[in-house]
PDB file of N, CA and C in Angstrom:
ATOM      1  N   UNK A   1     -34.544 -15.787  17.274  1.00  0.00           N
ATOM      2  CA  UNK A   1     -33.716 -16.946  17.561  1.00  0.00           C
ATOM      3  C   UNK A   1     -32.666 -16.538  18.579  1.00  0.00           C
ATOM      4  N   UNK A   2     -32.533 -17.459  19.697  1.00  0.00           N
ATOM      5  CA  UNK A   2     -31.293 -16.819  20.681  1.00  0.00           C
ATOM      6  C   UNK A   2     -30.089 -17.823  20.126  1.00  0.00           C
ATOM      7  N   UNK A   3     -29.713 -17.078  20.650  1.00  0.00           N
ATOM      8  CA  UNK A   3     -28.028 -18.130  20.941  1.00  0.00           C
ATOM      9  C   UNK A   3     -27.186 -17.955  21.993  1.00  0.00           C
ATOM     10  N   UNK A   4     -27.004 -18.889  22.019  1.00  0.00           N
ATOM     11  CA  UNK A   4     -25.675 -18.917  23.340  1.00  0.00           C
ATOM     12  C   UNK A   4     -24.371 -19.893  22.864  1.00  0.00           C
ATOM     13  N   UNK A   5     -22.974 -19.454  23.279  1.00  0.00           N
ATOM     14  CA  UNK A   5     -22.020 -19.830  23.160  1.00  0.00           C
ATOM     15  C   UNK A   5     -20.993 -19.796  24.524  1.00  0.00           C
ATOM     16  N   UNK A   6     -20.859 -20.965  24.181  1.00  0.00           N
ATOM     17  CA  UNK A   6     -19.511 -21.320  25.539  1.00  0.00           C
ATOM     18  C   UNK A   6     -18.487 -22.345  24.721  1.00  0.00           C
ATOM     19  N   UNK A   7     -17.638 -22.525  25.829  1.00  0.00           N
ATOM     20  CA  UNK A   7     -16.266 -22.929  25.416  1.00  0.00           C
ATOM     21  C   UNK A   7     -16.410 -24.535  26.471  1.00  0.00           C
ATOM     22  N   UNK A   8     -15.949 -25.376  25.482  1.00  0.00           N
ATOM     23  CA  UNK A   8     -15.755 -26.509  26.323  1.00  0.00           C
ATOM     24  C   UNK A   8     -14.710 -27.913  25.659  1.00  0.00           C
ATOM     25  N   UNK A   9     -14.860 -29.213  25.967  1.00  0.00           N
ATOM     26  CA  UNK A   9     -13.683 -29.973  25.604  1.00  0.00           C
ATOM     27  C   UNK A   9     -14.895 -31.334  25.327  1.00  0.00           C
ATOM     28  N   UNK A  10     -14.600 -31.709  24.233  1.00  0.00           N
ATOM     29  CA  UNK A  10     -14.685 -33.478  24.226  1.00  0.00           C
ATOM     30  C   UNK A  10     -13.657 -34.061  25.105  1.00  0.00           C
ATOM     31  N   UNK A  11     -14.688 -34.998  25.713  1.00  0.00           N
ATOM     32  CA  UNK A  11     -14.449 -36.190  26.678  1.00  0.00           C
ATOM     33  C   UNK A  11     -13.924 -37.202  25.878  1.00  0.00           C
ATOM     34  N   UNK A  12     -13.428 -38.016  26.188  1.00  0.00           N
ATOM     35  CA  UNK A  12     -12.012 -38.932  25.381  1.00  0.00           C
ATOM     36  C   UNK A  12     -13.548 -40.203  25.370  1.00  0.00           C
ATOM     37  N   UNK A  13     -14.462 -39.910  26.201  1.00  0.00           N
ATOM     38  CA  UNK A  13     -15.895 -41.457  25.277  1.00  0.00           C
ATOM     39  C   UNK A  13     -16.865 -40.701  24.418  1.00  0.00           C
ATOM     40  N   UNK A  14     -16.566 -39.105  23.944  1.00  0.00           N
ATOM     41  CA  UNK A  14     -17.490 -38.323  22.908  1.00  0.00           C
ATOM     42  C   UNK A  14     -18.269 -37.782  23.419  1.00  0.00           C
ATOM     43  N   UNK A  15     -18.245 -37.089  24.586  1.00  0.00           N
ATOM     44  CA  UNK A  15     -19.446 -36.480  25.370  1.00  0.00           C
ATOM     45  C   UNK A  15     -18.689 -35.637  25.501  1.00  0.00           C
ATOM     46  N   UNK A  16     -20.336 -34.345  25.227  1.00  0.00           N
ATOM     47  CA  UNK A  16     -19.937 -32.803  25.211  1.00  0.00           C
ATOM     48  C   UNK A  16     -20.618 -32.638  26.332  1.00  0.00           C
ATOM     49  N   UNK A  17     -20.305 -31.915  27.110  1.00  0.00           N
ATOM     50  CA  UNK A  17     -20.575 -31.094  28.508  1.00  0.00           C
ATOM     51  C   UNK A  17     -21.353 -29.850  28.516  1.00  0.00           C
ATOM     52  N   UNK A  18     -22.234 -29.611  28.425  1.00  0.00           N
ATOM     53  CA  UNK A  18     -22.758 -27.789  27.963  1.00  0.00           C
ATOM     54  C   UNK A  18     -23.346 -27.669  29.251  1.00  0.00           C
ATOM     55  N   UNK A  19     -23.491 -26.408  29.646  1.00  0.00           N
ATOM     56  CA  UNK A  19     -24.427 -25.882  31.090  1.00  0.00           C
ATOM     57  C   UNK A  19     -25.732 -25.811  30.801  1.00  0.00           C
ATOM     58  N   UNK A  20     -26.076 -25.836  32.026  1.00  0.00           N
ATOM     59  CA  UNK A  20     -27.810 -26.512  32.172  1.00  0.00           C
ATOM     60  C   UNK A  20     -28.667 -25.335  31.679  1.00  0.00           C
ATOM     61  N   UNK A  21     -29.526 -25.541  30.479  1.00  0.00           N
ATOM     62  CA  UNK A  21     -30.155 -24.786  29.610  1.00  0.00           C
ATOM     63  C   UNK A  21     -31.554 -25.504  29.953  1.00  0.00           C
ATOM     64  N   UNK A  22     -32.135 -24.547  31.293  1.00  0.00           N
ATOM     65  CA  UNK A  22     -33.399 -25.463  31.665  1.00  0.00           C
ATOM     66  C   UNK A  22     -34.780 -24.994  31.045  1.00  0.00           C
ATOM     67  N   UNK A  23     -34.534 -23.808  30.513  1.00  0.00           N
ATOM     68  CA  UNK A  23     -35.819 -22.952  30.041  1.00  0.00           C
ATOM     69  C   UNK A  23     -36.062 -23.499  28.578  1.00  0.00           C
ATOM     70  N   UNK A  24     -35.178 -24.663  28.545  1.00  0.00           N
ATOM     71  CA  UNK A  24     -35.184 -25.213  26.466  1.00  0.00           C
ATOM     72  C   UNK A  24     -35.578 -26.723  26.580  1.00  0.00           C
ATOM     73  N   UNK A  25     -35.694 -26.963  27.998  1.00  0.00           N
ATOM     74  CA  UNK A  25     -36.491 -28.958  28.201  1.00  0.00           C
ATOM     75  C   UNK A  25     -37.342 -29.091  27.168  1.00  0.00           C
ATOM     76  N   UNK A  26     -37.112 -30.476  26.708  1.00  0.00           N
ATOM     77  CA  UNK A  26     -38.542 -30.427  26.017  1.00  0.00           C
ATOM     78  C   UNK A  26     -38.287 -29.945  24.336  1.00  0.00           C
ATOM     79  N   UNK A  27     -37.398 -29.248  24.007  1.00  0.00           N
ATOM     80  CA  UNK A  27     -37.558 -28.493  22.766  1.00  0.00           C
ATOM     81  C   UNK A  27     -36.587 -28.799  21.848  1.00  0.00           C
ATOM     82  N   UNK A  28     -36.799 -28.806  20.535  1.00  0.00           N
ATOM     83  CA  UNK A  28     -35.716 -29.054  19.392  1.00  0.00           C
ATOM     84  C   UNK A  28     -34.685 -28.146  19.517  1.00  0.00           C
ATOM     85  N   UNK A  29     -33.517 -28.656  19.373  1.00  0.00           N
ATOM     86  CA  UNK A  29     -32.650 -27.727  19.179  1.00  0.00           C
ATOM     87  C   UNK A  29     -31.514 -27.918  17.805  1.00  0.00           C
ATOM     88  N   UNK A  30     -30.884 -27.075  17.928  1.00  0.00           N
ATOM     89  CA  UNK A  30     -29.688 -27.300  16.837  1.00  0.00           C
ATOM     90  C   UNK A  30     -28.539 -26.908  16.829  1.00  0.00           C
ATOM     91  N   UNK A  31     -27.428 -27.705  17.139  1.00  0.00           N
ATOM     92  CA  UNK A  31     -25.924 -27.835  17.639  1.00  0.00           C
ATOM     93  C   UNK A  31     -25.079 -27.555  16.620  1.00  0.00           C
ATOM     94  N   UNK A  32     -24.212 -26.995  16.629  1.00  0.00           N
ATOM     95  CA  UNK A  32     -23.434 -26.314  15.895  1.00  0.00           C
ATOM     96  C   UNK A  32     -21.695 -26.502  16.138  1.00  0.00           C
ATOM     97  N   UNK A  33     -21.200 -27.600  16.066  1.00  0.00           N
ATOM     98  CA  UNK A  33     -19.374 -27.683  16.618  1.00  0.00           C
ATOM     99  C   UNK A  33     -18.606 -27.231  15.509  1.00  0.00           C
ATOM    100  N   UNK A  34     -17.838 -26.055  16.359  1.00  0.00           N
ATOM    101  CA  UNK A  34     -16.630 -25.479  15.443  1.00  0.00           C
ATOM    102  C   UNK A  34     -15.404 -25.550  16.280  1.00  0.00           C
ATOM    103  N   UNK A  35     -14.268 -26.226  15.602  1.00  0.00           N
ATOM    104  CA  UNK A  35     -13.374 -26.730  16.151  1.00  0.00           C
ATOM    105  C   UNK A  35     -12.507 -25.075  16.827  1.00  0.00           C
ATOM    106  N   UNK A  36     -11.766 -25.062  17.637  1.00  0.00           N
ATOM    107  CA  UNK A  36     -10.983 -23.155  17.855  1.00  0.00           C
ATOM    108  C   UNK A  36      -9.499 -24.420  17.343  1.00  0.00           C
ATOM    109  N   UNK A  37      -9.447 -22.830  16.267  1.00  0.00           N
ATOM    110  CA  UNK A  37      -7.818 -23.903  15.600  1.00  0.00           C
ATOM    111  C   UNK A  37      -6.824 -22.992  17.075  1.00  0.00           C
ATOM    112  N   UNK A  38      -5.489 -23.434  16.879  1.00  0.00           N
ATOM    113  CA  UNK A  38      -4.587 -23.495  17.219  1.00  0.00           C
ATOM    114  C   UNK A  38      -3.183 -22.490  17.361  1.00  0.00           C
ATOM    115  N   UNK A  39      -3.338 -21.911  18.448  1.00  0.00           N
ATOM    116  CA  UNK A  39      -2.810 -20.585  18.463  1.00  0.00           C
ATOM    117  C   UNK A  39      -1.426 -20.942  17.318  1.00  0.00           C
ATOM    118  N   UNK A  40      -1.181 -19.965  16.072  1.00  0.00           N
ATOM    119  CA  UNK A  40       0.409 -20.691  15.246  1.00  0.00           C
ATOM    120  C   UNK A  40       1.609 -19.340  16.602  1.00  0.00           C
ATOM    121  N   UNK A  41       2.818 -20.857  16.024  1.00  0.00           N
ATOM    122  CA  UNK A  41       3.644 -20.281  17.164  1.00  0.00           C
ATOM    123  C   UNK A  41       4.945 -19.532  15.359  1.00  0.00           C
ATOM    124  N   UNK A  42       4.869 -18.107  16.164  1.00  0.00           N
ATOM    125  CA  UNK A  42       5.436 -17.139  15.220  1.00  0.00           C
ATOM    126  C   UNK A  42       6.935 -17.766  15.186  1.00  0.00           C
ATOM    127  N   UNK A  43       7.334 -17.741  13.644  1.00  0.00           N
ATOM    128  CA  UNK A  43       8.584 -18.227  13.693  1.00  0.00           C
ATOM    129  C   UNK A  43       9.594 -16.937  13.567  1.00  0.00           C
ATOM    130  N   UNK A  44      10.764 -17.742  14.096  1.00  0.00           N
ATOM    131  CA  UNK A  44      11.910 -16.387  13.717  1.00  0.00           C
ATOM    132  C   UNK A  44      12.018 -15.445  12.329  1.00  0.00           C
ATOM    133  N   UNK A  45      11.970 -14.288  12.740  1.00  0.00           N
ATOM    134  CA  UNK A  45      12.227 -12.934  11.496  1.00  0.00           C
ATOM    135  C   UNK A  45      13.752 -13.401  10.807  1.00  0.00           C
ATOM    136  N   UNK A  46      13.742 -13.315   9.551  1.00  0.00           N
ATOM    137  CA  UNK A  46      15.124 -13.445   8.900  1.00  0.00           C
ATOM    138  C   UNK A  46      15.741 -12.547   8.641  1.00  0.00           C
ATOM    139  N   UNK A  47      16.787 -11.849   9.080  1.00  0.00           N
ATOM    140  CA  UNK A  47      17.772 -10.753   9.165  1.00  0.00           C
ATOM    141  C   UNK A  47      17.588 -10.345   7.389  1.00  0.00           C
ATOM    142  N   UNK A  48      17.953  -9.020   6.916  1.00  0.00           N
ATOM    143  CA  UNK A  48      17.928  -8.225   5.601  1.00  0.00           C
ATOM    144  C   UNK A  48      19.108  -8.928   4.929  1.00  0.00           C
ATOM    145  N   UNK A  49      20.121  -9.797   5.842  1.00  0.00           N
ATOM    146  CA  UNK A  49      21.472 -10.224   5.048  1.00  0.00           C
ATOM    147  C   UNK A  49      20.888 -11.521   4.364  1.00  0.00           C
ATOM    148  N   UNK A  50      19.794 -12.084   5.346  1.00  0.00           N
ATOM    149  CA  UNK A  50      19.380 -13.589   4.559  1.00  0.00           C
ATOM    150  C   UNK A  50      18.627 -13.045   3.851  1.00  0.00           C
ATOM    151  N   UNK A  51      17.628 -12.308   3.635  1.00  0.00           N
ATOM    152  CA  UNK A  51      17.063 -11.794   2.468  1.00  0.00           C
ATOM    153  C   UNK A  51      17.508 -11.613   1.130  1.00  0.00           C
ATOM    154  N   UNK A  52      18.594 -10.807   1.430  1.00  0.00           N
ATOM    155  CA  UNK A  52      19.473  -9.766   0.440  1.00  0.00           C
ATOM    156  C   UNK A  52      20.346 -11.678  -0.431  1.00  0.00           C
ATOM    157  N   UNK A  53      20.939 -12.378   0.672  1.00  0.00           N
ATOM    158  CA  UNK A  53      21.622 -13.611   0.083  1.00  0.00           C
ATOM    159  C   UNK A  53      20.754 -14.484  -0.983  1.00  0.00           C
ATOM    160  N   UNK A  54      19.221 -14.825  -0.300  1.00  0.00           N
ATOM    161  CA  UNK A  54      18.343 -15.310  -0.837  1.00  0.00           C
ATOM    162  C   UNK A  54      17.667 -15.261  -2.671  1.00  0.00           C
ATOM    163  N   UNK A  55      17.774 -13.349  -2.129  1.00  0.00           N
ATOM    164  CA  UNK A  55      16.905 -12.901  -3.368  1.00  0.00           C
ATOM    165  C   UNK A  55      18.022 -11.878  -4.151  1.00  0.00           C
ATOM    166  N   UNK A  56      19.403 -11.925  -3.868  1.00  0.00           N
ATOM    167  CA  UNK A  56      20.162 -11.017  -5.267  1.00  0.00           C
ATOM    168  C   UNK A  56      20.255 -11.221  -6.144  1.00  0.00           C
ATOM    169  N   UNK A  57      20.562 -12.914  -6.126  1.00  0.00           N
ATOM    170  CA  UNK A  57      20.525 -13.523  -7.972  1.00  0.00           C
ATOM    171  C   UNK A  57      19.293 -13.226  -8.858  1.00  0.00           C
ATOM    172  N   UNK A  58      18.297 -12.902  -7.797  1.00  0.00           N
ATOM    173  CA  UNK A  58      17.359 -12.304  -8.725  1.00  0.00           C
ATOM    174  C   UNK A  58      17.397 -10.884  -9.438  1.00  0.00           C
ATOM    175  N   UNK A  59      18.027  -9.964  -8.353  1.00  0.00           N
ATOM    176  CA  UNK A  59      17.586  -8.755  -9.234  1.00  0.00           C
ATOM    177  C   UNK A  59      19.042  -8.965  -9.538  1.00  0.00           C
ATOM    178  N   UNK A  60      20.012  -9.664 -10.034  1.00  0.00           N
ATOM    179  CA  UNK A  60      21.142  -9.300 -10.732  1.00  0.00           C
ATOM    180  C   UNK A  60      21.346  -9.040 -12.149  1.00  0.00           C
ATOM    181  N   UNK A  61      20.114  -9.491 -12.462  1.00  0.00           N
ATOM    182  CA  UNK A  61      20.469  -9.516 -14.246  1.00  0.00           C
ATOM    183  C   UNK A  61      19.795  -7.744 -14.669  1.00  0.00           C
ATOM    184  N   UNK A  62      19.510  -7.292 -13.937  1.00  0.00           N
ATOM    185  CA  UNK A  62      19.022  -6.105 -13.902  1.00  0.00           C
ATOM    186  C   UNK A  62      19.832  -4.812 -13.906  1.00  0.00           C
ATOM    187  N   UNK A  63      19.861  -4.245 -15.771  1.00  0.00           N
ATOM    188  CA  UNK A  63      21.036  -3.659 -15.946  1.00  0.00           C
ATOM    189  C   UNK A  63      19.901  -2.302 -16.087  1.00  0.00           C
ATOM    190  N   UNK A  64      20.556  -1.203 -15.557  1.00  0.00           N
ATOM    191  CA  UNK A  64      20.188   0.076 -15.608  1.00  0.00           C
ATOM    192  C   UNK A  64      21.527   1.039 -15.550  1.00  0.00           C
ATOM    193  N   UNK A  65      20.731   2.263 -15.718  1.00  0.00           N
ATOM    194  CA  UNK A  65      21.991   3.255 -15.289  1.00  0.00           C
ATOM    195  C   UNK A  65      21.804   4.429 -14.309  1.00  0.00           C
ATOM    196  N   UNK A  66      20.506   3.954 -13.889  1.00  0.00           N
ATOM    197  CA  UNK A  66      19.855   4.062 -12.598  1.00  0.00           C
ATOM    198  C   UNK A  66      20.822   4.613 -11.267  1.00  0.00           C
ATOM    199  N   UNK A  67      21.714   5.639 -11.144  1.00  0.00           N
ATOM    200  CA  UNK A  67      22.564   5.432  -9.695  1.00  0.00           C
ATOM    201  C   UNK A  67      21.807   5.128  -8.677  1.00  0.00           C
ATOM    202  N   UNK A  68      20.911   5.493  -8.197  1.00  0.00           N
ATOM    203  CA  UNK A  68      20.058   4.690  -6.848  1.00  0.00           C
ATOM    204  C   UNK A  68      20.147   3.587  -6.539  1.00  0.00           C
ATOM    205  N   UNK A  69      19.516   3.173  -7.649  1.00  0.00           N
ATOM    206  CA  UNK A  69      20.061   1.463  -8.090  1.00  0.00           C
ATOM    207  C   UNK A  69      20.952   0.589  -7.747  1.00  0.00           C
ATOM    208  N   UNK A  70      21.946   1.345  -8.188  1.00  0.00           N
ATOM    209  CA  UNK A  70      23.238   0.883  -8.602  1.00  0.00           C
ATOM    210  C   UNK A  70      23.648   1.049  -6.986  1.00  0.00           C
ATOM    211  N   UNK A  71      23.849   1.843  -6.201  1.00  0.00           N
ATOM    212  CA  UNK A  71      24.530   2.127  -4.995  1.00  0.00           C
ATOM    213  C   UNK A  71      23.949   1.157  -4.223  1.00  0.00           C
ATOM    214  N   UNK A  72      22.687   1.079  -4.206  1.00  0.00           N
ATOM    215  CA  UNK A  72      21.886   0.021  -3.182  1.00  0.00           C
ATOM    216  C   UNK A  72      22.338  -1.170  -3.584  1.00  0.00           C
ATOM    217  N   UNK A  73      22.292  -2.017  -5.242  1.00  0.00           N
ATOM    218  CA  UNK A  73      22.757  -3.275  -5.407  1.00  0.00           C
ATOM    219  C   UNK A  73      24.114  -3.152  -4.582  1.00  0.00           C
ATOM    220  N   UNK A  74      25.049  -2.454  -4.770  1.00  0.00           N
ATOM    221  CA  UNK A  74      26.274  -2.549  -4.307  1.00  0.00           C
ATOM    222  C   UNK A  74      26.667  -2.634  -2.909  1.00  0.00           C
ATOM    223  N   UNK A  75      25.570  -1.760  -2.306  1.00  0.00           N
ATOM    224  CA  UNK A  75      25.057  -1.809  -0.704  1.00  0.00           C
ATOM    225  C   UNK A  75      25.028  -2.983  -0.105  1.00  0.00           C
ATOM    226  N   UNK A  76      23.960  -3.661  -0.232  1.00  0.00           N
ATOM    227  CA  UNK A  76      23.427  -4.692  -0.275  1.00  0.00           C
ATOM    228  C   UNK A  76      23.814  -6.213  -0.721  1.00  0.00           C
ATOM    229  N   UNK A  77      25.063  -6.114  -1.159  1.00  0.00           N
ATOM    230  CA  UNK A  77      25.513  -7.600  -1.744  1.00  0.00           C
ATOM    231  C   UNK A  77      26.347  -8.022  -0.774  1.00  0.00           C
TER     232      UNK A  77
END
């Protein structure tokens, strides 16, 4: 089975455009449309302070006696 792939656009009356495939006149074929999604546009990185603001109430209830711990919560608030 061959295949070939190219890149092209629907026409605003539903006509697809493909290049002239003359050695296949005459013959069944079978079409295959896959839409190409949409480059995503990267959003802004959130600084460690909006992080740290976001997510402290979470680790606050978090009692240890841990000094590592403890210096970084204190770091960090």
């Amino acid at each position: 089975m061959e295949a070939f792939k190219f890149a092209t656009t629907v026409l605003k009356n539903g006509i697809i455009k493909i290049p002239e495939l003359e050695n296949f006149t005459n013959q069944k074929i079978e079409v295959i449309v896959v839409l190409k999604s949409e480059k995503r546009v990267k959003t802004e990185r959130n600084s460690m302070n909006d992080f740290l603001l976001n997510w402290a109430g979470f680790f606050s209830t978090v009692e240890t006696d841990d000094p590592r711990f403890n210096y970084l919560m204190e770091k960090y608030k």
